[in-house]
C-alpha atoms as a PDB file:
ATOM      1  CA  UNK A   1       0.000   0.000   0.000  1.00  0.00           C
ATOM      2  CA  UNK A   2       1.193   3.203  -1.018  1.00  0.00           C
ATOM      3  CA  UNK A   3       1.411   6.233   1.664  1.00  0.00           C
ATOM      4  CA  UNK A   4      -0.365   9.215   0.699  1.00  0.00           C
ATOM      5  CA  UNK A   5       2.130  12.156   0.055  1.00  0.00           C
ATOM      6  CA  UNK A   6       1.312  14.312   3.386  1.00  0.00           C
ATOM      7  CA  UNK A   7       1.501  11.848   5.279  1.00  0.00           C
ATOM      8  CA  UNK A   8       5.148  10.894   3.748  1.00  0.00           C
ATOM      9  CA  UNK A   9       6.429  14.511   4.224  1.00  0.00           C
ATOM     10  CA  UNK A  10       5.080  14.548   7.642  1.00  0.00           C
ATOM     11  CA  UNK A  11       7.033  11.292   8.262  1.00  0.00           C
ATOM     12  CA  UNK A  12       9.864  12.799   6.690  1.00  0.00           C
ATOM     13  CA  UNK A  13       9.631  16.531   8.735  1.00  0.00           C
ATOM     14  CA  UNK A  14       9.497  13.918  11.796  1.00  0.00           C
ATOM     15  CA  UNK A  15      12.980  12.428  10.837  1.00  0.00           C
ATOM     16  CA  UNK A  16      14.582  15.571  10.667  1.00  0.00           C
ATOM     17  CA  UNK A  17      13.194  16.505  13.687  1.00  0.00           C
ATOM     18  CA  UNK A  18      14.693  13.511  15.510  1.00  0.00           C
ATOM     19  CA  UNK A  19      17.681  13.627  14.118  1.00  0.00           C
ATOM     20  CA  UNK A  20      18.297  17.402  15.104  1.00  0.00           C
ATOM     21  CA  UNK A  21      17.197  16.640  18.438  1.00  0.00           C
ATOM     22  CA  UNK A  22      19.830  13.862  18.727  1.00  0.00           C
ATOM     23  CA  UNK A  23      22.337  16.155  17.221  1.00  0.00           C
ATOM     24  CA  UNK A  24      21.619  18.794  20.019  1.00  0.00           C
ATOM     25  CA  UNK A  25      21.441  15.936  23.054  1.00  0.00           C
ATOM     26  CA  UNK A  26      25.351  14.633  21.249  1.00  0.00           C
ATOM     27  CA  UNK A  27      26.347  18.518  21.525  1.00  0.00           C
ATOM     28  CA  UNK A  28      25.096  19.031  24.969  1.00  0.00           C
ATOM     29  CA  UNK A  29      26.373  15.820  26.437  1.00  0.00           C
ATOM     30  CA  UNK A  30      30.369  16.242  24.631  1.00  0.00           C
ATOM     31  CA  UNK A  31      29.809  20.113  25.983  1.00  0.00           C
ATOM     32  CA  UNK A  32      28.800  18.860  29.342  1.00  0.00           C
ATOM     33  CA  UNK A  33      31.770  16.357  29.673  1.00  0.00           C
ATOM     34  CA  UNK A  34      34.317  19.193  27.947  1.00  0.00           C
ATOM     35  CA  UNK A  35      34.144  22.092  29.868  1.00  0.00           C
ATOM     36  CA  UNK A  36      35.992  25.136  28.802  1.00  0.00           C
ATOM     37  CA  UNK A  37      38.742  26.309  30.508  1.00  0.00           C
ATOM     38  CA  UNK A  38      38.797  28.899  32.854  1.00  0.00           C
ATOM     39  CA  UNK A  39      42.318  31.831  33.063  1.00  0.00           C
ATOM     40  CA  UNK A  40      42.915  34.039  35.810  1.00  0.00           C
ATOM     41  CA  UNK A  41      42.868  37.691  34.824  1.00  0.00           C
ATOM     42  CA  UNK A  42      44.373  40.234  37.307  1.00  0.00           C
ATOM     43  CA  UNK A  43      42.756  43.092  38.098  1.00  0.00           C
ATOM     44  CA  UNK A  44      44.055  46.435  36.687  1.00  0.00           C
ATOM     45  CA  UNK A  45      44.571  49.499  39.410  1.00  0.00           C
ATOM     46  CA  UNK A  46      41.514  51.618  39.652  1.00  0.00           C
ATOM     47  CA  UNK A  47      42.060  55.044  37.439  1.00  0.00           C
ATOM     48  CA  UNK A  48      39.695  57.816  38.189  1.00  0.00           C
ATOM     49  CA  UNK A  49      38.228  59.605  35.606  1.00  0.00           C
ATOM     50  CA  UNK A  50      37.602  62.819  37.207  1.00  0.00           C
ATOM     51  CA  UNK A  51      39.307  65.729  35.427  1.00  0.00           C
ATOM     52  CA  UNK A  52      41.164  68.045  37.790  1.00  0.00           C
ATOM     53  CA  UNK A  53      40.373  71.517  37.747  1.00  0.00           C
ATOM     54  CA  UNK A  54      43.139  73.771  36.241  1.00  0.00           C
END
């Protein structure tokens, strides 16, 4: 039996949809396990902005 054609594109919009949705859990889980690394910036002496009167 042949499947009507919406019902093939819907089938077909659901694949995609699946396989994004795996893409995003593989992205989130490597991103999860992989955290970026985190540097140690010093802090720079305060300057004032304040212009002084001449």
């Amino acid at each position: 039996m042949k499947l009507p054609k919406v019902s093939s594109l819907w089938l077909g919009v659901g694949l995609l949809f699946g396989l994004m949705f795996a893409a995003w859990a593989v992205l989130l889980h490597l991103a999860a396990k992989n955290p970026t690394a985190t540097v140690p910036l010093e802090t720079a002496p305060a300057v004032s902005s304040a212009k002084t009167p001449s």
